[in-house]
N, C-alpha and C. Protein backbone atom coordinates (compact mmCIF):
# COMPACT_ATOMS: atom_id res chain seq x y z
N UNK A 1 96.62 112.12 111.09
CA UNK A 1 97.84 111.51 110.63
C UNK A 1 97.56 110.06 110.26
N UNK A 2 97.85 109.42 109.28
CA UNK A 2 97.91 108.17 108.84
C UNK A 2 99.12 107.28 108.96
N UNK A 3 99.03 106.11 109.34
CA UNK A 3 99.69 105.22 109.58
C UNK A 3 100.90 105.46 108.85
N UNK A 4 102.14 104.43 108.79
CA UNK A 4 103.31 104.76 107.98
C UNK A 4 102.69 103.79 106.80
N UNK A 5 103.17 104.32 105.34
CA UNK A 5 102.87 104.04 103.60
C UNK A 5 103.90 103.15 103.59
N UNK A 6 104.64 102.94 104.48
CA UNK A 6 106.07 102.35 103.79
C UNK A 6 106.65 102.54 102.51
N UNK A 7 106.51 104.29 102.70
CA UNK A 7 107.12 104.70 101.38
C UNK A 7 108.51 104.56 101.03
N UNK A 8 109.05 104.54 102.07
CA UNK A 8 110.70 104.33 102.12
C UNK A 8 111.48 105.95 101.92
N UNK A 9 110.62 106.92 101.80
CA UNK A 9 111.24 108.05 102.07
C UNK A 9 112.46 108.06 102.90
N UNK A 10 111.87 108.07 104.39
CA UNK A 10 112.59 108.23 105.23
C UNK A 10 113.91 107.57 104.94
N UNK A 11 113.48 106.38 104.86
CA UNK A 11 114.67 105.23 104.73
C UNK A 11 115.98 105.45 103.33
N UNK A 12 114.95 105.86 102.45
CA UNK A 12 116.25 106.24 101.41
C UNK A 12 116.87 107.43 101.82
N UNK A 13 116.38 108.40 102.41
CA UNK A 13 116.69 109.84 102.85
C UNK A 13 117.54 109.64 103.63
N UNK A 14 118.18 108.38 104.61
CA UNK A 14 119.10 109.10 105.78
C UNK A 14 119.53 107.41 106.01
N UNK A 15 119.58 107.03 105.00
CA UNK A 15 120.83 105.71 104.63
C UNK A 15 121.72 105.64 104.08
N UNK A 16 122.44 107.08 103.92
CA UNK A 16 123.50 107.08 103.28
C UNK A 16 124.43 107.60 103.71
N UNK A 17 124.96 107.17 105.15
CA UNK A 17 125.89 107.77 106.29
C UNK A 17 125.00 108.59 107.31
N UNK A 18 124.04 109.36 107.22
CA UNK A 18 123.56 110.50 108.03
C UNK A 18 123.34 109.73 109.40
N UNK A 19 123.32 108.57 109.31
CA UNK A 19 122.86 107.98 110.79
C UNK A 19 123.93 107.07 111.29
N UNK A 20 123.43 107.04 112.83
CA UNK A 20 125.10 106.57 113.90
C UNK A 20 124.01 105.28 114.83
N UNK A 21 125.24 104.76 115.57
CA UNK A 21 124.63 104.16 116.38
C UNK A 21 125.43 103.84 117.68
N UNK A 22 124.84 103.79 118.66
CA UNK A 22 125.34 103.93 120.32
C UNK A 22 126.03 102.71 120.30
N UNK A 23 127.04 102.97 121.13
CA UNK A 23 128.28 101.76 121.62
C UNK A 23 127.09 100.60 122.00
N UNK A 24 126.19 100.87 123.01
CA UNK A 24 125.31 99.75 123.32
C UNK A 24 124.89 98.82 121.77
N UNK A 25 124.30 99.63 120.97
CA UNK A 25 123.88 98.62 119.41
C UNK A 25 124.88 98.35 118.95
N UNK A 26 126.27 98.56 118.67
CA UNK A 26 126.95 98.36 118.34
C UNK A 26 127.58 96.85 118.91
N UNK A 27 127.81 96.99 120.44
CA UNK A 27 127.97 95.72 120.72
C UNK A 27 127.32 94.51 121.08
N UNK A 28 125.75 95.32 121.13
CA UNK A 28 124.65 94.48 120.59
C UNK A 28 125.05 93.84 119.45
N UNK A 29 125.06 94.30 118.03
CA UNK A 29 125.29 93.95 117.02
C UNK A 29 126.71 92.68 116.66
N UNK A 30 127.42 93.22 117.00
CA UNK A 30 128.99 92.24 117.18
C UNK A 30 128.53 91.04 118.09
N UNK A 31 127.50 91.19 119.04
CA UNK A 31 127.34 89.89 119.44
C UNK A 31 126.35 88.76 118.90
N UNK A 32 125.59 89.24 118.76
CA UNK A 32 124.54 88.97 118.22
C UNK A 32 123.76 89.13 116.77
N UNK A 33 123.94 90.08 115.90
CA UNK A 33 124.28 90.28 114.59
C UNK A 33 124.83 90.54 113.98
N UNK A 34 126.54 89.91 113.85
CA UNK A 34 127.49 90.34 112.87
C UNK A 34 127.31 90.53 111.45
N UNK A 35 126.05 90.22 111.15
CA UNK A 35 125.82 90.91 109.90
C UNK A 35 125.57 92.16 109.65
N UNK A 36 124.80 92.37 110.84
CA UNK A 36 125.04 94.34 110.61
C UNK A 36 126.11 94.98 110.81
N UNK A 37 126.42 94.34 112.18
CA UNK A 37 127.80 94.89 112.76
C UNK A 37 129.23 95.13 111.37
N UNK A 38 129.05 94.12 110.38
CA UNK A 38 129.77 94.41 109.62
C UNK A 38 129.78 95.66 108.81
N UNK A 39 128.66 96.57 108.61
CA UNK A 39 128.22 97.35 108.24
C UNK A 39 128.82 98.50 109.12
N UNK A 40 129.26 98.97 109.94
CA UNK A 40 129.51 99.94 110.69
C UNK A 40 130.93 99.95 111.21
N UNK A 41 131.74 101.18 110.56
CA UNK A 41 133.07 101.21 110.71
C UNK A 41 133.20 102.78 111.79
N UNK A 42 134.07 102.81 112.87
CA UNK A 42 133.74 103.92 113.74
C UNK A 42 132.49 104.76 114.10
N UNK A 43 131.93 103.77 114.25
CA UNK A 43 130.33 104.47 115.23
C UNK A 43 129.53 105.00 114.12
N UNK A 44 129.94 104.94 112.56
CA UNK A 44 129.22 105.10 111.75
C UNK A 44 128.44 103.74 110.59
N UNK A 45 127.01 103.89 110.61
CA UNK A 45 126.75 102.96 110.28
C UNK A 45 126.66 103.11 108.54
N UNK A 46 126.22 101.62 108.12
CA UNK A 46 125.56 101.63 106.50
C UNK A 46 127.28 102.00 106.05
N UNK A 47 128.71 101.45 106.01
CA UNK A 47 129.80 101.60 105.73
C UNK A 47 129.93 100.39 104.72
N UNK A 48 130.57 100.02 103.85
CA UNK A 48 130.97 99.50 102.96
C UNK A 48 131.68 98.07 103.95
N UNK A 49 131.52 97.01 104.20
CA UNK A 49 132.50 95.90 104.60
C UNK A 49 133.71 95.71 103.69
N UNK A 50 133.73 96.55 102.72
CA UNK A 50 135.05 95.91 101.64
C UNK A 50 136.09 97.41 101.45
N UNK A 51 135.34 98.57 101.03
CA UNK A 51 136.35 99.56 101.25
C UNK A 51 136.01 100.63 102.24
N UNK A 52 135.13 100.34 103.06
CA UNK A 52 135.15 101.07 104.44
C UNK A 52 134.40 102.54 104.52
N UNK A 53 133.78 102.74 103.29
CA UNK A 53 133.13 103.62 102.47
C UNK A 53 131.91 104.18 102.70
N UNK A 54 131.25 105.19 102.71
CA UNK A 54 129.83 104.70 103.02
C UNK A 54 128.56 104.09 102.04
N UNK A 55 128.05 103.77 102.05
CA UNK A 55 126.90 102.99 101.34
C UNK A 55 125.95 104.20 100.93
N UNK A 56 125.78 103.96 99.53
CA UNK A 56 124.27 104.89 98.84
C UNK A 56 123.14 104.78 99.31
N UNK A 57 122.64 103.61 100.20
CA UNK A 57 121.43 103.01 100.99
C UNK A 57 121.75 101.96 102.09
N UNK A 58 120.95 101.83 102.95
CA UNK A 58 121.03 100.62 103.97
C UNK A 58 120.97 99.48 103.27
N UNK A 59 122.38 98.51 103.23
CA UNK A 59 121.70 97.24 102.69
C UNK A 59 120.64 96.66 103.23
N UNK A 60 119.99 96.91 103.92
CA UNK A 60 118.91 95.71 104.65
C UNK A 60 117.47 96.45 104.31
N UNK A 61 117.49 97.71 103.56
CA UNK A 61 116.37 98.10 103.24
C UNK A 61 115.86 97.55 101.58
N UNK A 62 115.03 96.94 101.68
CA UNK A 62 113.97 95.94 100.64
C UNK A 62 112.95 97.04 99.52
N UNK A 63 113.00 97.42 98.24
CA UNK A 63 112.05 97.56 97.71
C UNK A 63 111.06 96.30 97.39
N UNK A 64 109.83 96.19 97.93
CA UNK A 64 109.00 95.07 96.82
C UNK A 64 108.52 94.85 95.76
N UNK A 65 108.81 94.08 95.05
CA UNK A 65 108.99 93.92 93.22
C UNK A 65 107.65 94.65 93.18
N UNK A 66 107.13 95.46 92.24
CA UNK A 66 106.57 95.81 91.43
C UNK A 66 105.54 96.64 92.41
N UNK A 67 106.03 97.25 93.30
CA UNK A 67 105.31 97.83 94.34
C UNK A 67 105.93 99.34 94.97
N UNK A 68 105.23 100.09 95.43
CA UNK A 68 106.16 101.40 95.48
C UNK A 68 105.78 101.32 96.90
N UNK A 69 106.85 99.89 97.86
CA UNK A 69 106.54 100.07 99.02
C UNK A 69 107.76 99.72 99.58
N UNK A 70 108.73 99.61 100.50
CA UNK A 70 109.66 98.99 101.11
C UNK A 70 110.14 98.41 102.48
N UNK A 71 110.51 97.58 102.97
CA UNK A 71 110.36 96.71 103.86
C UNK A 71 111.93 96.67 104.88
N UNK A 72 111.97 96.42 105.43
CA UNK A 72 113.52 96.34 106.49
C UNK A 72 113.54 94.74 106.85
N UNK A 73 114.82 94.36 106.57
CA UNK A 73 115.40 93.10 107.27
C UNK A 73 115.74 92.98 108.50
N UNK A 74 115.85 94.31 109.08
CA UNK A 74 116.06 94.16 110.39
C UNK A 74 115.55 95.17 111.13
N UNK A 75 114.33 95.07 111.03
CA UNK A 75 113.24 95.95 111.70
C UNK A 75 113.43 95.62 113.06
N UNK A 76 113.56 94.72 113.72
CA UNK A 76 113.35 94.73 114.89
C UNK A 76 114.69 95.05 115.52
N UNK A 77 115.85 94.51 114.73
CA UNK A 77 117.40 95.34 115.27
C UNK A 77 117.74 96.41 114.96
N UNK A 78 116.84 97.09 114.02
CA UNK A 78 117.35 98.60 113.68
C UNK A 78 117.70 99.23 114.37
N UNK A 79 118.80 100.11 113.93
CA UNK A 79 119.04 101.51 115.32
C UNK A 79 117.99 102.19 115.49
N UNK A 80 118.77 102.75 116.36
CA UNK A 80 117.31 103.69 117.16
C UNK A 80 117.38 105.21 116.41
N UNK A 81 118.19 105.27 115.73
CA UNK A 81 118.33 106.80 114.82
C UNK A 81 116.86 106.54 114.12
N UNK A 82 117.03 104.94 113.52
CA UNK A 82 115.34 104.68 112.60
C UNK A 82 114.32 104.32 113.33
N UNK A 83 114.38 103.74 114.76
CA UNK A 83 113.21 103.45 115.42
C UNK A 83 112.68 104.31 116.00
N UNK A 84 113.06 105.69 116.05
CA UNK A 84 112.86 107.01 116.64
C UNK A 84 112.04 107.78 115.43
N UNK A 85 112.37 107.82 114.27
CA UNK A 85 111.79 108.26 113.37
C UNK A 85 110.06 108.33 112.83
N UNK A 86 109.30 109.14 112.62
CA UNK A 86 110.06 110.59 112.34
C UNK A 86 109.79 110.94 114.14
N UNK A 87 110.61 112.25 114.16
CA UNK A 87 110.51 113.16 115.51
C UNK A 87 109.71 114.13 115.65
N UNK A 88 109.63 114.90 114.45
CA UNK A 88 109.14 116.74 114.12
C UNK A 88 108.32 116.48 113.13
N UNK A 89 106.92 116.94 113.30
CA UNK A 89 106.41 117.25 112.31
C UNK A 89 106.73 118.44 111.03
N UNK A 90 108.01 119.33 111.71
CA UNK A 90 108.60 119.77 110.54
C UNK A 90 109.78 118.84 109.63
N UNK A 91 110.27 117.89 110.47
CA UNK A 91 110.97 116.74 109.67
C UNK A 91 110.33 116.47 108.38
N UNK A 92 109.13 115.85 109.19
CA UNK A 92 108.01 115.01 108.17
C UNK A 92 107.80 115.94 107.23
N UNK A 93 107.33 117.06 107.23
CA UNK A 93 107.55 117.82 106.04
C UNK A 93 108.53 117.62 105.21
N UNK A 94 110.05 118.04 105.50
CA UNK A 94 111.11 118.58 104.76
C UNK A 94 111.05 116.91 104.07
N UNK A 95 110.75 115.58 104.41
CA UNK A 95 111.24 114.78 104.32
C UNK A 95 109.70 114.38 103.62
N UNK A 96 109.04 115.29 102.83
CA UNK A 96 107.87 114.50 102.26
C UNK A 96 107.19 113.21 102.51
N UNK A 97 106.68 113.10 103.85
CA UNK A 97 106.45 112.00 104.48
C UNK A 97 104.88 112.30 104.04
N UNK A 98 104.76 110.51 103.78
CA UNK A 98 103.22 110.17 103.04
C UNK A 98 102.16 110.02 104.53
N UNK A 99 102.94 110.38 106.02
CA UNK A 99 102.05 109.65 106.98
C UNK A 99 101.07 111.23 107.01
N UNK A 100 101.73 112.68 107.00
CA UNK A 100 101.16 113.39 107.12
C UNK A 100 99.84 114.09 106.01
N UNK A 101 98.67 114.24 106.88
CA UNK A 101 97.59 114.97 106.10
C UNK A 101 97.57 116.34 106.21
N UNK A 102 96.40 117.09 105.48
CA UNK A 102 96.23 118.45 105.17
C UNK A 102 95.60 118.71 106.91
N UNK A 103 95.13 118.37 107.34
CA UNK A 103 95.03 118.68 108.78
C UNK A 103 96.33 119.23 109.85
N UNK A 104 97.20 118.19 109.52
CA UNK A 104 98.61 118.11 110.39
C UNK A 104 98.81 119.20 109.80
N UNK A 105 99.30 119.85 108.70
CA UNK A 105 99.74 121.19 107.96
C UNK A 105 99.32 122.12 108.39
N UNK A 106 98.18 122.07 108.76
CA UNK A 106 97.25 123.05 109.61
C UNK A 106 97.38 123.25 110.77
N UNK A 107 97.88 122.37 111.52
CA UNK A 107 97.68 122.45 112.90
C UNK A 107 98.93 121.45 113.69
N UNK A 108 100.31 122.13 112.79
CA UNK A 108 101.85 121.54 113.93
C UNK A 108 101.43 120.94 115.13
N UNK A 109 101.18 121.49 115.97
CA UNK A 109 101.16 121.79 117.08
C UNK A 109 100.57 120.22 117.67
N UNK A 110 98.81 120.21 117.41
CA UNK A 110 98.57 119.35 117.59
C UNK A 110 98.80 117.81 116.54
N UNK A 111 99.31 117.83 115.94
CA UNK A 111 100.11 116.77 114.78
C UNK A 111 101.11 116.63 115.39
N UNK A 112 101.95 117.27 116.26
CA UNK A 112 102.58 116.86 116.73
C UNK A 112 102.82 115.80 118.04
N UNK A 113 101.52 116.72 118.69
CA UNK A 113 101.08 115.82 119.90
C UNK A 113 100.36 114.09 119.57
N UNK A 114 99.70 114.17 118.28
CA UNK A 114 99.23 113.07 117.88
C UNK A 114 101.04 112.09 117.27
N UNK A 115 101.71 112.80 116.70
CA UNK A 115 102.60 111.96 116.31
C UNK A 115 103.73 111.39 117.53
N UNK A 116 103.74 112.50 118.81
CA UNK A 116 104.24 111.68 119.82
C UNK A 116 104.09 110.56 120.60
N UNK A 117 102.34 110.48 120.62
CA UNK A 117 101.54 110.03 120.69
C UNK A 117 101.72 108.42 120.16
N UNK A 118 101.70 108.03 118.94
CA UNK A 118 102.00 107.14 117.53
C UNK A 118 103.37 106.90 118.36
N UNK A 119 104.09 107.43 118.45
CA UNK A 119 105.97 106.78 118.54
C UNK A 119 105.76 106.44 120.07
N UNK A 120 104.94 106.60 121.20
CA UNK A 120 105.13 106.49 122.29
C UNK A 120 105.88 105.29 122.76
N UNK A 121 106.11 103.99 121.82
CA UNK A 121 106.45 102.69 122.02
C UNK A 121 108.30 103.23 121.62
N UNK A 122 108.35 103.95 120.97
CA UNK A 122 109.64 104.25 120.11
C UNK A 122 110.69 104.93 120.93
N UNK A 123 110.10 106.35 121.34
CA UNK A 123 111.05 107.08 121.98
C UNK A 123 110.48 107.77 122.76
N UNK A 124 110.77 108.98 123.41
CA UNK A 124 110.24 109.76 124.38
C UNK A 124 109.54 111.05 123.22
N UNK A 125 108.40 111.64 123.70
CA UNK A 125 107.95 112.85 123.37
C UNK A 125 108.70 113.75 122.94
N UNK A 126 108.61 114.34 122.13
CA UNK A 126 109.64 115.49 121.45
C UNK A 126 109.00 116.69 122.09
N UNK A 127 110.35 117.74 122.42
CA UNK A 127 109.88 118.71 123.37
C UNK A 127 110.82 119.75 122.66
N UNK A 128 110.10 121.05 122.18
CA UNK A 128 110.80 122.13 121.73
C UNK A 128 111.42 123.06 122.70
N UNK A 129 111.38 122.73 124.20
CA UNK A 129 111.67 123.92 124.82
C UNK A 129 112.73 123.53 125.17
């Protein structure tokens, strides 16, 4: 498995309402970053501040000029829906993720254990049973 491309897959894929965030970030956010916090209307994030709507993308997600790479403004406050990401090496599939090789395709199982492995700072081990 290779590092993350900062392809922005992920990030364009599930910035457009699909993701929430816990009362805790939330009032994290209202205290401490009302700029996101503005972004999130009933426990749903990436909402419109003007008609309450949801957003086509995370505002805080960055393409870099002339580069097919993208960057976060608030990488380190992100929710944890994105700091958890990816979970499943069948995710990473469906979600054409550039981290996975022809090895991982071959062998779920252990691609998976290597990618729990990689997130260990992120979230807990993903467990199918």
């Amino acid at each position: 498995m290779k590092e993350c491309t900062q392809c922005g897959k992920c990030c364009t894929k599930y910035s457009d309402g699909g993701l929430s965030a816990t009362d805790s970030e939330i009032d994290m956010w209202q205290l401490f970053r009302p700029d996101i916090a503005e972004y999130v209307k009933n426990g749903l994030i990436w909402m419109s501040p003007q008609s309450g709507k949801p957003l086509t993308l995370c505002p805080f997600l960055r393409k870099v000029p002339e580069q097919e790479i993208y960057t976060c403004d608030i990488y380190y406050d992100r929710p944890d829906d994105c700091k958890f990401y990816p979970v499943t090496i069948k995710q990473m599939i469906s979600d054409e993720c550039e981290m996975l090789e022809a090895d991982d395709l071959k062998h779920p199982d252990q691609a998976q254990r290597s990618l729990d492995k990689l997130m260990a700072d992120s979230r807990p081990p993903f467990s199918s049973k």
